[in-house]
C-alpha atoms as a PDB file:
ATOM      1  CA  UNK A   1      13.427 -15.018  32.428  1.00  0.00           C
ATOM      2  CA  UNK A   2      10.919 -16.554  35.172  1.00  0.00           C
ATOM      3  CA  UNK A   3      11.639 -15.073  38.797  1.00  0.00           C
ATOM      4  CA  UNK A   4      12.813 -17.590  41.595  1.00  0.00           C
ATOM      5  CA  UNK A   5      11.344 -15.131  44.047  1.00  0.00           C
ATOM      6  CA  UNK A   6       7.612 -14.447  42.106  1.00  0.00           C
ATOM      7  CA  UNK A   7       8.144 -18.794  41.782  1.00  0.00           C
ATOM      8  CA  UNK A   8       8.624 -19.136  45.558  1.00  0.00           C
ATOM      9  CA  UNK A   9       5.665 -16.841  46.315  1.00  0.00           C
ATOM     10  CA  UNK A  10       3.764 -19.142  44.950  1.00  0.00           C
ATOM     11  CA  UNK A  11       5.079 -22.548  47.052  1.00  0.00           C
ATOM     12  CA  UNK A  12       4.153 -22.814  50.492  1.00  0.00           C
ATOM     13  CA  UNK A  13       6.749 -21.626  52.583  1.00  0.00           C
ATOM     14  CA  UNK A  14      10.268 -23.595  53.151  1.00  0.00           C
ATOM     15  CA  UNK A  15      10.527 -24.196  56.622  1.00  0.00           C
ATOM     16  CA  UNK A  16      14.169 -26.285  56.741  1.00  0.00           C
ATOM     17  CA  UNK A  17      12.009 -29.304  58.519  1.00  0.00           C
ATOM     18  CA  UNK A  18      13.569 -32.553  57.671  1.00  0.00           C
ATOM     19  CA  UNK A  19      12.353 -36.005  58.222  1.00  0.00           C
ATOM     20  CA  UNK A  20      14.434 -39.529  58.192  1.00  0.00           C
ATOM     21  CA  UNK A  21      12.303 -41.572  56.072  1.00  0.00           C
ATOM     22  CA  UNK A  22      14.133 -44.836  56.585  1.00  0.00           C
ATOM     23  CA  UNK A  23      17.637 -45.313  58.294  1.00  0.00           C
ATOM     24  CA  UNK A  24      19.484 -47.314  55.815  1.00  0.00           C
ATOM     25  CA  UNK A  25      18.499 -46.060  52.191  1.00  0.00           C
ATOM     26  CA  UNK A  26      18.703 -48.756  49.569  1.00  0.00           C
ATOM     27  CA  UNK A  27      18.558 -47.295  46.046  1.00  0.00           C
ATOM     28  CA  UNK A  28      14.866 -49.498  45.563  1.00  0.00           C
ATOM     29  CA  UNK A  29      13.953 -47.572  48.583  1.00  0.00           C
ATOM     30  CA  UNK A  30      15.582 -44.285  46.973  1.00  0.00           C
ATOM     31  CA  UNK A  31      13.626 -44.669  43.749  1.00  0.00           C
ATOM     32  CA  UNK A  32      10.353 -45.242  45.798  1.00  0.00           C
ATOM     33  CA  UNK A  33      10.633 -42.609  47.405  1.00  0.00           C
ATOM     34  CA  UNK A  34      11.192 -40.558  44.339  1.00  0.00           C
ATOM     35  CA  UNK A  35       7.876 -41.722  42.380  1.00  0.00           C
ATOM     36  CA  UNK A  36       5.885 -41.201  46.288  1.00  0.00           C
ATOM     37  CA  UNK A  37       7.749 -37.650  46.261  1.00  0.00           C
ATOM     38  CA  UNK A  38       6.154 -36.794  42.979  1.00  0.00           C
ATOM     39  CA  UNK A  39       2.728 -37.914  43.951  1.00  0.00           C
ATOM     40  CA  UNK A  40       2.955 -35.844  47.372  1.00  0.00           C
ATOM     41  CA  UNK A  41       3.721 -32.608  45.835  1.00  0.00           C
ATOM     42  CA  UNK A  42       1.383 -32.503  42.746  1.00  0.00           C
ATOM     43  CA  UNK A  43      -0.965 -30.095  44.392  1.00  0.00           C
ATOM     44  CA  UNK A  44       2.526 -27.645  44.546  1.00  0.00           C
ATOM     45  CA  UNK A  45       3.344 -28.159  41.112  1.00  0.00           C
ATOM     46  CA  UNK A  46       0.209 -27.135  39.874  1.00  0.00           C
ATOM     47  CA  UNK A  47       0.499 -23.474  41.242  1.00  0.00           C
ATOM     48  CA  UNK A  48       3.787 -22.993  39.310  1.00  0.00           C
ATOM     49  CA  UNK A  49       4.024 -25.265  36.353  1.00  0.00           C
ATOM     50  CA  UNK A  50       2.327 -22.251  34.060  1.00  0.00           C
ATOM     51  CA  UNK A  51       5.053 -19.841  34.684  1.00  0.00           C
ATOM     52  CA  UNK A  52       7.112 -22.312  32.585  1.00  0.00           C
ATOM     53  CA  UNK A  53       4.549 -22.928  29.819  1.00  0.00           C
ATOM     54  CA  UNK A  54       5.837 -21.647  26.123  1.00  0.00           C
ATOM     55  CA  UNK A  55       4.970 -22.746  22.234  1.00  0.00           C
ATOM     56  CA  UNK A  56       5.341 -26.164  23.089  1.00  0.00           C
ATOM     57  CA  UNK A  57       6.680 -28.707  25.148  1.00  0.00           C
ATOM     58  CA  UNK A  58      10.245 -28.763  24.265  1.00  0.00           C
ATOM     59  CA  UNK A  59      10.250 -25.025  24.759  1.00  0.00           C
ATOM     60  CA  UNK A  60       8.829 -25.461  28.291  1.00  0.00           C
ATOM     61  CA  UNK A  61      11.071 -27.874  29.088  1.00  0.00           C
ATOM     62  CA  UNK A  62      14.327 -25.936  28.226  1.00  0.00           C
ATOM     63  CA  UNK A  63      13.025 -22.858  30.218  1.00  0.00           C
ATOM     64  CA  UNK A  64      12.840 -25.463  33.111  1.00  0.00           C
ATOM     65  CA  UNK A  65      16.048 -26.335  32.685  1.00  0.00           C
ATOM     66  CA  UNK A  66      17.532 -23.004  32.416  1.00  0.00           C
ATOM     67  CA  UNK A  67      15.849 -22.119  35.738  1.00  0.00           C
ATOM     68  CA  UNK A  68      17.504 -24.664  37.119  1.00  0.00           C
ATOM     69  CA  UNK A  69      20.855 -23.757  35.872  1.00  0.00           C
ATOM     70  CA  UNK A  70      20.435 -20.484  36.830  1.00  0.00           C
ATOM     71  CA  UNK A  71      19.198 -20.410  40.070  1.00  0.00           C
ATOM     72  CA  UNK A  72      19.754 -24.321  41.296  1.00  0.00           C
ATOM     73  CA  UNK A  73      23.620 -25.238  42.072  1.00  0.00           C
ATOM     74  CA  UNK A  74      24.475 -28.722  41.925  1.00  0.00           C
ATOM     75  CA  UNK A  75      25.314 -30.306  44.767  1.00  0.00           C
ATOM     76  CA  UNK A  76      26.131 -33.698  45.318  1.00  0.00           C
ATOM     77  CA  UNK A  77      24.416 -35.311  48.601  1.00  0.00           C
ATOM     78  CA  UNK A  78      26.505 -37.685  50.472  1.00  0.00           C
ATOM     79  CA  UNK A  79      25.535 -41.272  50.402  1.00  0.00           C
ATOM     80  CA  UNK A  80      24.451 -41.189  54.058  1.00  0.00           C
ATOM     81  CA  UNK A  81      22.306 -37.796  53.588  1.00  0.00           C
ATOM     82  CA  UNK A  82      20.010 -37.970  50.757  1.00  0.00           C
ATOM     83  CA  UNK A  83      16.752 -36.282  51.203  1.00  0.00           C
ATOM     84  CA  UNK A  84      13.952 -36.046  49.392  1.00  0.00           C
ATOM     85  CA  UNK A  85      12.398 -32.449  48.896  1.00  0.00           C
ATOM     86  CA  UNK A  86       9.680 -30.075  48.137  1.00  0.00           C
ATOM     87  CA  UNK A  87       9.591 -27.957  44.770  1.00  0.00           C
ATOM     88  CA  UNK A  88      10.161 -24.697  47.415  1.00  0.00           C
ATOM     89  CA  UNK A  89      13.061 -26.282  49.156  1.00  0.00           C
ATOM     90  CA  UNK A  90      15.090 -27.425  46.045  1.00  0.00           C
ATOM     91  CA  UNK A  91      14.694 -23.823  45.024  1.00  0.00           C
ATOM     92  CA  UNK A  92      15.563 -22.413  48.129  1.00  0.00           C
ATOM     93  CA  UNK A  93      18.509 -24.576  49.740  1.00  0.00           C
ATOM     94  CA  UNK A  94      21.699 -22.439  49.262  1.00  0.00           C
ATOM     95  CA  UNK A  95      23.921 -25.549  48.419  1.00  0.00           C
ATOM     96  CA  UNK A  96      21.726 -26.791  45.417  1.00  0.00           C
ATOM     97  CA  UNK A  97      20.452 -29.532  45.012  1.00  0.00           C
ATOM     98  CA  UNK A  98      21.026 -33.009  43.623  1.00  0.00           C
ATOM     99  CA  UNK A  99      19.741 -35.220  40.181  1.00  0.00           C
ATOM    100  CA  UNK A 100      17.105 -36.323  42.571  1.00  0.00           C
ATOM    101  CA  UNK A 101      15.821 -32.782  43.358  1.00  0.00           C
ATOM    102  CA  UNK A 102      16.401 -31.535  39.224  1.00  0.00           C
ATOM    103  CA  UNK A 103      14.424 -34.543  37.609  1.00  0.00           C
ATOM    104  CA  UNK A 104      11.867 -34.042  40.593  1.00  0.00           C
ATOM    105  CA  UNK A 105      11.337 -30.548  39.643  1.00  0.00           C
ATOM    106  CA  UNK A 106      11.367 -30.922  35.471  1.00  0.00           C
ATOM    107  CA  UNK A 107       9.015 -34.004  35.903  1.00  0.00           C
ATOM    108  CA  UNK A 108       6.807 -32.672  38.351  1.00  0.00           C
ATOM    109  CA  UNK A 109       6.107 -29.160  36.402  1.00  0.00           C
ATOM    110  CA  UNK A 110       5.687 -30.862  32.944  1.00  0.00           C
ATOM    111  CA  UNK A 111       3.460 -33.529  34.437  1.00  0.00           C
ATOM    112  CA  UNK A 112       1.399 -30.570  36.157  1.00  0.00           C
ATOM    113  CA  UNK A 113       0.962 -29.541  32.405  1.00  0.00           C
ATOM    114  CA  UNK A 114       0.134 -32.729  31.296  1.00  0.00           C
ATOM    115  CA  UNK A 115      -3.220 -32.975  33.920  1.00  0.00           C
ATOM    116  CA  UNK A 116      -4.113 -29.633  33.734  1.00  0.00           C
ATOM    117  CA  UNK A 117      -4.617 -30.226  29.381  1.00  0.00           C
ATOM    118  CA  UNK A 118      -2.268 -28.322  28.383  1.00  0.00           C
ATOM    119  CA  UNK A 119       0.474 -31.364  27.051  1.00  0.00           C
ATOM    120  CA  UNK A 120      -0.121 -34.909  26.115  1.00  0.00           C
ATOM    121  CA  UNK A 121       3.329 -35.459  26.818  1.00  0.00           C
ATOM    122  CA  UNK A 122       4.946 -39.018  27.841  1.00  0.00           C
ATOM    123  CA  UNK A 123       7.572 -38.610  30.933  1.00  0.00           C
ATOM    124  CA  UNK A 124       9.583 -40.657  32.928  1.00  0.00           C
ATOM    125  CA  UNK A 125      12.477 -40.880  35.585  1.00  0.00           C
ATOM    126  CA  UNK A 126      15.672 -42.318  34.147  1.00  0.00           C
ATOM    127  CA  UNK A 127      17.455 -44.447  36.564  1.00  0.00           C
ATOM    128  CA  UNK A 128      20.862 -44.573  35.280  1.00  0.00           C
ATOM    129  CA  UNK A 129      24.181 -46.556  35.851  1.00  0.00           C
ATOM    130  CA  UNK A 130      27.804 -45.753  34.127  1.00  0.00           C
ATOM    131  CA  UNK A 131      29.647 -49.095  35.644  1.00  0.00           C
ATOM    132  CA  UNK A 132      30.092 -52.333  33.644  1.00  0.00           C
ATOM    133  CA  UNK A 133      29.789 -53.493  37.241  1.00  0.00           C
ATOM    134  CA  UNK A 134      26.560 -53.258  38.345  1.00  0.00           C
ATOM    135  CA  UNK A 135      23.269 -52.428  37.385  1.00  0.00           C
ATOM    136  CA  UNK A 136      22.376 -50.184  40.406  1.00  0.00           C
ATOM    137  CA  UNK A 137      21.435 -46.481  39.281  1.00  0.00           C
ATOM    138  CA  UNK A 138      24.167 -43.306  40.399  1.00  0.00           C
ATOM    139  CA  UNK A 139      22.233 -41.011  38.355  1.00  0.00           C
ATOM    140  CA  UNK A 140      18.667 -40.287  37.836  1.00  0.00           C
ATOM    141  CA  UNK A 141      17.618 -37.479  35.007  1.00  0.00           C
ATOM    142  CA  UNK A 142      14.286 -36.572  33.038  1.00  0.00           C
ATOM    143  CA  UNK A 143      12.956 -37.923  29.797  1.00  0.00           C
ATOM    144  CA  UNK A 144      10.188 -36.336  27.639  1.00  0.00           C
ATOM    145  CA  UNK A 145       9.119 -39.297  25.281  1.00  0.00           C
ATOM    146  CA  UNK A 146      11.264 -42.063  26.665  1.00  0.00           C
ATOM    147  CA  UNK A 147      11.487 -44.838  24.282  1.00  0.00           C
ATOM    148  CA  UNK A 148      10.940 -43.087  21.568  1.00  0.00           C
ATOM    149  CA  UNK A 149      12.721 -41.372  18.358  1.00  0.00           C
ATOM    150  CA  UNK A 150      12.202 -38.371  19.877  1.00  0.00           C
ATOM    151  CA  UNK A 151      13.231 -38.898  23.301  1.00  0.00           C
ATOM    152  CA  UNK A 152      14.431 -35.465  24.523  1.00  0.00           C
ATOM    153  CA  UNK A 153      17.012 -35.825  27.557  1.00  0.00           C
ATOM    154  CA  UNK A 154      16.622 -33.079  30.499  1.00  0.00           C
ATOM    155  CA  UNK A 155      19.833 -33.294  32.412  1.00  0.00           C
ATOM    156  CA  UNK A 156      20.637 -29.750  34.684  1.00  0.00           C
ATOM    157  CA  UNK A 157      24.189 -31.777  35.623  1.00  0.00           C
ATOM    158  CA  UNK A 158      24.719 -31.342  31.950  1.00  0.00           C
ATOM    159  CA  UNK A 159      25.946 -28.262  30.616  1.00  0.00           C
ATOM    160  CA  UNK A 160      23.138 -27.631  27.627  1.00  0.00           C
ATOM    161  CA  UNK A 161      19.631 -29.328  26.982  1.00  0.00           C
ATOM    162  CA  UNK A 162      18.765 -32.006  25.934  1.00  0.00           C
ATOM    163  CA  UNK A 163      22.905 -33.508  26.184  1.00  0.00           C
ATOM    164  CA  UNK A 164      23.472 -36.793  26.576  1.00  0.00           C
ATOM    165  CA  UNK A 165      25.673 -39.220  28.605  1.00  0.00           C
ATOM    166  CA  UNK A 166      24.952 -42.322  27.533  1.00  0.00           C
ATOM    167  CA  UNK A 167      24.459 -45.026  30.588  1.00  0.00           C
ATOM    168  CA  UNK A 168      25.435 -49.008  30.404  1.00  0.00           C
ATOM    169  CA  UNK A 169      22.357 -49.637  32.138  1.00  0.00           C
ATOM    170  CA  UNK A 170      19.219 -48.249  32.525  1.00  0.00           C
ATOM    171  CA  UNK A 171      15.627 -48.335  34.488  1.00  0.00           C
ATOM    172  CA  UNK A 172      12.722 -46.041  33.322  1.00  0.00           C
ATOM    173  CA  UNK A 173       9.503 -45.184  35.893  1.00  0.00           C
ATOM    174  CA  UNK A 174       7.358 -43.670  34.007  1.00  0.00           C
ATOM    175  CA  UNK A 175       4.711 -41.174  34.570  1.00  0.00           C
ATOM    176  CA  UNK A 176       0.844 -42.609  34.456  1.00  0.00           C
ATOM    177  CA  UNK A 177      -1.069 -40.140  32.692  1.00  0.00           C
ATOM    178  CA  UNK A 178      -3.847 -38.692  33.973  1.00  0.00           C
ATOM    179  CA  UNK A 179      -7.485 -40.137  33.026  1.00  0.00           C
ATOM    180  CA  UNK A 180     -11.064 -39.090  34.562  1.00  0.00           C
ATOM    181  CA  UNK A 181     -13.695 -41.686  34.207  1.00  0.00           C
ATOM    182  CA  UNK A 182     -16.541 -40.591  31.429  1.00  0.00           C
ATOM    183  CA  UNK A 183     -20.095 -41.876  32.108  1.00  0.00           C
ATOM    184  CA  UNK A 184     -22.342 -42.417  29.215  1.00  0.00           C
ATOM    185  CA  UNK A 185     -25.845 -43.238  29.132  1.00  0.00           C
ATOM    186  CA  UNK A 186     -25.232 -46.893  28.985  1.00  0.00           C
ATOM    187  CA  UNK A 187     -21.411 -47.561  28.678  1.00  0.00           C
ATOM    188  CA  UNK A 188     -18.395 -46.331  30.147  1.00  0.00           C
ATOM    189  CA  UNK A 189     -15.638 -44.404  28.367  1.00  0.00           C
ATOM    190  CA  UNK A 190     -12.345 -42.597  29.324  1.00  0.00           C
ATOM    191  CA  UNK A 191     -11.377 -38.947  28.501  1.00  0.00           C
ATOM    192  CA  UNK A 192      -7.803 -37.264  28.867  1.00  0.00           C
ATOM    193  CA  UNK A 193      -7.455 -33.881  29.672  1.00  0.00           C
ATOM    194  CA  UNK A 194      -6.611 -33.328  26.528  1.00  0.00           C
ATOM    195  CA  UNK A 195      -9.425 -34.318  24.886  1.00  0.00           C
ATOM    196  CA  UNK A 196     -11.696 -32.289  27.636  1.00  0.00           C
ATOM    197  CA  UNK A 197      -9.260 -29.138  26.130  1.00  0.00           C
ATOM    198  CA  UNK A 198      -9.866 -30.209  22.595  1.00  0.00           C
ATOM    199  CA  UNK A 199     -13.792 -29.448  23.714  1.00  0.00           C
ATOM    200  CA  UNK A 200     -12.867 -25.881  24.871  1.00  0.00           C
ATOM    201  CA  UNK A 201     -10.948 -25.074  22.113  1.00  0.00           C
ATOM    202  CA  UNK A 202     -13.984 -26.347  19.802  1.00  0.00           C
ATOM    203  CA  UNK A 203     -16.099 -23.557  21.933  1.00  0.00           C
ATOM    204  CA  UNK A 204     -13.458 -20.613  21.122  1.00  0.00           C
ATOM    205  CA  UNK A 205     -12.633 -21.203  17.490  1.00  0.00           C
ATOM    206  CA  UNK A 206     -16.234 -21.146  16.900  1.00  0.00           C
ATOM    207  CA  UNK A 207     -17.073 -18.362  18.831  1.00  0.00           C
ATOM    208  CA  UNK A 208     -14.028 -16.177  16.708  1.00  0.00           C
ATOM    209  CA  UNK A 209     -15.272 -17.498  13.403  1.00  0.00           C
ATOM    210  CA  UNK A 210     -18.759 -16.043  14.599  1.00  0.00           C
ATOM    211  CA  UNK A 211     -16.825 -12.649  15.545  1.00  0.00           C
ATOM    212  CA  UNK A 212     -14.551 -12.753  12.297  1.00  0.00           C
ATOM    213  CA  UNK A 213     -17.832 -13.391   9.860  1.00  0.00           C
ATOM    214  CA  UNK A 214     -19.546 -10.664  11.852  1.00  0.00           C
ATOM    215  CA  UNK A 215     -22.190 -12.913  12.734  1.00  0.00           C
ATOM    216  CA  UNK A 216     -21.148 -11.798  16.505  1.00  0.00           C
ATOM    217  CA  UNK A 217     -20.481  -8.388  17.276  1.00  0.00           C
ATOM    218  CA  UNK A 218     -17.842  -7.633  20.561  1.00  0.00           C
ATOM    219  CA  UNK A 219     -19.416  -7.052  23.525  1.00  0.00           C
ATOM    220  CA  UNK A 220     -22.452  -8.158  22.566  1.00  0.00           C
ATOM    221  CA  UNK A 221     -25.405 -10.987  24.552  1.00  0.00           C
ATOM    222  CA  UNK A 222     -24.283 -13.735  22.365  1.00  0.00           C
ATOM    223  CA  UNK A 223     -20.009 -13.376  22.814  1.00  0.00           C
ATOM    224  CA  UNK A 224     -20.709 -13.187  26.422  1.00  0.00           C
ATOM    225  CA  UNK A 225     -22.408 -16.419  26.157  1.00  0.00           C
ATOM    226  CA  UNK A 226     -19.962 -17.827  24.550  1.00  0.00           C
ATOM    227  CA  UNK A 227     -17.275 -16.381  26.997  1.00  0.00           C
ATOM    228  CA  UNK A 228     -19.381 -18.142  29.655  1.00  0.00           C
ATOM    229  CA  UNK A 229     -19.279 -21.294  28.631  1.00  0.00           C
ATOM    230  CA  UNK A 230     -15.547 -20.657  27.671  1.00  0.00           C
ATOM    231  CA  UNK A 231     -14.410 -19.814  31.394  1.00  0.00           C
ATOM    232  CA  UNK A 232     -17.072 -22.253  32.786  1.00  0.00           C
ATOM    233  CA  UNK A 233     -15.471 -24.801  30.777  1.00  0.00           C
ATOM    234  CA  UNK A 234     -12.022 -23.941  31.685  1.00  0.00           C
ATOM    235  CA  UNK A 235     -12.587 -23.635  35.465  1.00  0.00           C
ATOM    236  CA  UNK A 236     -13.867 -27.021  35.536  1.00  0.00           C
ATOM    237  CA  UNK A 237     -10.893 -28.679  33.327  1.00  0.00           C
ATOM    238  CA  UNK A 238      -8.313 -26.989  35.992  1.00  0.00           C
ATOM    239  CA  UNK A 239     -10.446 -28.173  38.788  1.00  0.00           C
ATOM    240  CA  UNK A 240     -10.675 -32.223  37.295  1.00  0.00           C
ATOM    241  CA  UNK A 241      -6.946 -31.709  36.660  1.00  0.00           C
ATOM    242  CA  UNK A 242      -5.779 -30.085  40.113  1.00  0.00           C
ATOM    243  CA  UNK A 243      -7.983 -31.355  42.642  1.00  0.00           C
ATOM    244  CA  UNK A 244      -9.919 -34.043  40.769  1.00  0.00           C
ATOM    245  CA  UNK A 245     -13.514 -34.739  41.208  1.00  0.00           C
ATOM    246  CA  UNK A 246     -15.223 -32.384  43.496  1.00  0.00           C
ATOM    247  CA  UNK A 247     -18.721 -33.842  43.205  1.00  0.00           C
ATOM    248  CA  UNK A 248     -20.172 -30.452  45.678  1.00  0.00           C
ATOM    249  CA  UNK A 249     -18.579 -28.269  43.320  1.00  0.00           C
ATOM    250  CA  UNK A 250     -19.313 -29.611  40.178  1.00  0.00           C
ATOM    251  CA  UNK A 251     -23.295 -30.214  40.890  1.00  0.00           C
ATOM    252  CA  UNK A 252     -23.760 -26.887  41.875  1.00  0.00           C
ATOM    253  CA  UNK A 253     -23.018 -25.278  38.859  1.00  0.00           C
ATOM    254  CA  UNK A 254     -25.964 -25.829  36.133  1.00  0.00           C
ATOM    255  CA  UNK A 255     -24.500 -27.677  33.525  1.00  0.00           C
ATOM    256  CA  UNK A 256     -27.607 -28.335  31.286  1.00  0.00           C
ATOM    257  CA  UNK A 257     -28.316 -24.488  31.630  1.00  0.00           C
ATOM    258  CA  UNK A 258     -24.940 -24.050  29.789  1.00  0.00           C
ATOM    259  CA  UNK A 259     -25.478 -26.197  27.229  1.00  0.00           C
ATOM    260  CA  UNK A 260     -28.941 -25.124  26.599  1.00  0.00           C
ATOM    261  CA  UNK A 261     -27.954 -21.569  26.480  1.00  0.00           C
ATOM    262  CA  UNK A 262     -24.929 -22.089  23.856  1.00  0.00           C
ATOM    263  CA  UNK A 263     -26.709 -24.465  21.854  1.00  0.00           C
ATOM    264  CA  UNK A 264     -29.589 -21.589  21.872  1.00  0.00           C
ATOM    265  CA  UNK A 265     -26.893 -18.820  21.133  1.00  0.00           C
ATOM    266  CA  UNK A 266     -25.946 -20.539  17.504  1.00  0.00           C
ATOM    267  CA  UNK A 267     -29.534 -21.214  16.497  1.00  0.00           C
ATOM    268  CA  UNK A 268     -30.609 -17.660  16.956  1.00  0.00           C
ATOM    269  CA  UNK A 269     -27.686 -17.029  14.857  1.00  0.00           C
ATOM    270  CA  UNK A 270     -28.570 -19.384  12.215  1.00  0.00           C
ATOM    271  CA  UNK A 271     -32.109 -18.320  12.065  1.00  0.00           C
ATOM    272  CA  UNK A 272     -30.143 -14.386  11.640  1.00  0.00           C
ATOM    273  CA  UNK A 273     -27.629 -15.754   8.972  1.00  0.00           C
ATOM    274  CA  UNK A 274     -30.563 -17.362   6.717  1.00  0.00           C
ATOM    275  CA  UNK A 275     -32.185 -13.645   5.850  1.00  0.00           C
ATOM    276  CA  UNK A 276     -31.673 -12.248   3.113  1.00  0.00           C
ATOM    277  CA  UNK A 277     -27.900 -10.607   3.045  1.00  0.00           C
ATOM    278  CA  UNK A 278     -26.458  -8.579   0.654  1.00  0.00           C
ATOM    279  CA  UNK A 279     -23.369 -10.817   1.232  1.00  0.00           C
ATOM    280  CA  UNK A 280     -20.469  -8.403   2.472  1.00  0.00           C
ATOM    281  CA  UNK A 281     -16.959  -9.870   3.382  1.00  0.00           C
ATOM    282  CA  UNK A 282     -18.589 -11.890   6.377  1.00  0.00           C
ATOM    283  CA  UNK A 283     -20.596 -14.257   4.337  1.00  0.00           C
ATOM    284  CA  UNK A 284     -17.921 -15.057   2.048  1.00  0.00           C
ATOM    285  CA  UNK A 285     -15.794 -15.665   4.681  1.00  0.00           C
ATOM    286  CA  UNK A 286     -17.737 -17.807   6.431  1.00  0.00           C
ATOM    287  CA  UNK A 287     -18.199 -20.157   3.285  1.00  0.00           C
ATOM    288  CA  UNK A 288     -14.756 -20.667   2.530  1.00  0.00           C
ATOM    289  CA  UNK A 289     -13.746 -21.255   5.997  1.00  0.00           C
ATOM    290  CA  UNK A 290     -17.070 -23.106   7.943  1.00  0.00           C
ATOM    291  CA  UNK A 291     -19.044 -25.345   6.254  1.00  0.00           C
ATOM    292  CA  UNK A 292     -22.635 -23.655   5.108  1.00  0.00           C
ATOM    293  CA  UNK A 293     -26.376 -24.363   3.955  1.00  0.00           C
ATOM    294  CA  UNK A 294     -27.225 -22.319   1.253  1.00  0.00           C
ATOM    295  CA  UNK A 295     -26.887 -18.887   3.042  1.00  0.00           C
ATOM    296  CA  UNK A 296     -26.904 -20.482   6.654  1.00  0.00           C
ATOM    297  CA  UNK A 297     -24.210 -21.753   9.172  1.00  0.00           C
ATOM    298  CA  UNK A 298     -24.145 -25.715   9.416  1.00  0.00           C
ATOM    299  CA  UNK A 299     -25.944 -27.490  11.809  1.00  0.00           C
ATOM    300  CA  UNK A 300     -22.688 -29.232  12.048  1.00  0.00           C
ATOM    301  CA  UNK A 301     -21.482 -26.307  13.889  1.00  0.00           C
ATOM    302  CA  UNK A 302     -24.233 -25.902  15.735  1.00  0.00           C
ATOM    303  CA  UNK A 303     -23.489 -29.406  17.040  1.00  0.00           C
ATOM    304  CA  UNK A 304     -20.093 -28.805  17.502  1.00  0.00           C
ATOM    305  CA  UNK A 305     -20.894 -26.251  20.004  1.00  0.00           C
ATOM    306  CA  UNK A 306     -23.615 -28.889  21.759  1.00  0.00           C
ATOM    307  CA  UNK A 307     -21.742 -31.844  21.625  1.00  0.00           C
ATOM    308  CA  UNK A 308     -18.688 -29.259  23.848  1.00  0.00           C
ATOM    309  CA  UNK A 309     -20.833 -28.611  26.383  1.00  0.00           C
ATOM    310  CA  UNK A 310     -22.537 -32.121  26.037  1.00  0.00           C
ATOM    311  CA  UNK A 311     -19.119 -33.687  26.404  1.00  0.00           C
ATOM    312  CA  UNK A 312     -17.995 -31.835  29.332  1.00  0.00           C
ATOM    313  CA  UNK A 313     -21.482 -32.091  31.030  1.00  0.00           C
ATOM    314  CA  UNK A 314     -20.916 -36.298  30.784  1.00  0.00           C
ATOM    315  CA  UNK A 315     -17.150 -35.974  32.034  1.00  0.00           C
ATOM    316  CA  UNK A 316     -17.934 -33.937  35.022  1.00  0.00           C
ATOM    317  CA  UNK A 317     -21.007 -35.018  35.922  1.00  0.00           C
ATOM    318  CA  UNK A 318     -21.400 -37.031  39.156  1.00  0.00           C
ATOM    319  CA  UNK A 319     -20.325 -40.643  38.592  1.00  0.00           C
END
């Protein structure tokens, strides 16, 4: 079960400071401030949402919900008190908190996930009304997938996950995803986070199929190299994600050098795998599960690794 204390450690401090944002709240004004609430504490989100992370998304979003159950009362605000808040002080208010405060917290630590790679996951913030009367929201919840057959409902006022309480009405705001420009030679593309993952993950399952064939021993010049690029790689992704483009940062570390390096690491061990071999259990295990030349590693792989490094060298390069 995740800690609200080790959680709050995290957070900047909760001071109790509280700020009138506008005298007379209209709900439009309410819902504005919601979405502008969400954008102000992104850069908080991000140092907690991994506590949360599990097999998958739905997973992640039930244990958010059950830390919210457990440790977050609800509280219903009066009409002429709502407030807005910071991930620390919905945790740390003693009366709870409010369907503002919940779907602020879900939405804000899954969309964390979302720029740092880790999801591709659609969100939004369900306005909802339960009067034949009128249209204007009482209730606002999270939704993973909205408008979708697999919508998945996240609802602490609810007793269990993923419940639902069907509205008459309803207004969704959904969550941009996150997108980082990617410069080509001559045209210009667009790359999720996802797909800059999908590039790491190319880097490691390569590097293990080297290490499982025996190609790569542990420890050894060429896993290191590999490892390099790996936590290169995976430094830069969080930094794109969390604190977008810092063009300082990202032109001081040698991208080419990388590239050249990795892309140097599998020819050396292509030039190693076409010897003779008396073709142990690492050969034959490399041909059924990587495509081969003869006795040699493809150069597909070999631009597989490249085109990782390549890829992330044209994301984060300065536009």
């Amino acid at each position: 079960m995740i800690s609200k204390n080790i959680v709050l450690q995290k957070l900047a401090p909760f001071t109790n400071f509280k700020k009138v944002l506008i005298d007379d709240q209209s709900t439009n004004d309410i819902i504005k401030g919601i979405l502008d609430n969400h954008n102000n504490y992104e850069s908080q989100y991000d140092k907690i949402s991994e506590m949360f992370l599990d097999d998958n998304e739905i997973e992640t979003a039930k244990n958010i919900f059950e830390f919210l159950k457990k440790n977050v009362p609800y509280y219903v605000e009066p009409i002429e008190k709502q407030t807005l808040r910071s991930p620390s002080a919905i945790i740390s208010m003693k009366e709870g908190a409010d369907c503002k405060s919940y779907s602020s917290f879900i939405n804000g630590i899954m969309s964390s996930l979302n720029r740092k790679g880790i999801f591709k996951v659609p969100l939004a913030y369900r306005f909802a009304s339960y009067r034949y009367d009128t249209r204007e929201p009482q209730h606002v919840f999270a939704v993973l997938y909205p408008n979708s057959k697999n919508e998945i409902w996240v609802d602490p006022v609810l007793n269990k996950f993923n419940q639902r309480k069907e509205p008459v009405y309803i207004k969704d705001k959904k969550i941009k995803m996150a997108l980082i420009s990617m410069s080509g030679t001559n045209q210009q593309e667009t790359a999720s986070l996802q797909e800059m993952q999908d590039y790491r993950d190319k880097l490691v399952n390569t590097r293990d199929k080297y290490l499982v064939g025996g190609l790569i021993t542990p420890g050894s010049q060429e896993e290191n190299q590999y490892n390099m690029a790996i936590e290169k790689v995976t430094k830069y992704i969080q930094m794109a994600s969390i604190n977008g483009f810092n063009e300082e940062e990202v032109s001081s570390f040698n991208w080419g050098n990388l590239i050249t390096k990795v892309i140097d690491t599998g020819a050396s061990l292509i030039q190693r795998n076409n010897q003779p071999s008396s073709g142990g259990y690492g050969g034959s295990f490399l041909q059924s599960s990587t495509p081969m030349q003869s006795t040699g590693i493809s150069t597909n792989t070999l631009l597989l690794v490249g085109a990782a490094g390549l890829g992330l060298f044209l994301i984060l390069r300065k536009r």
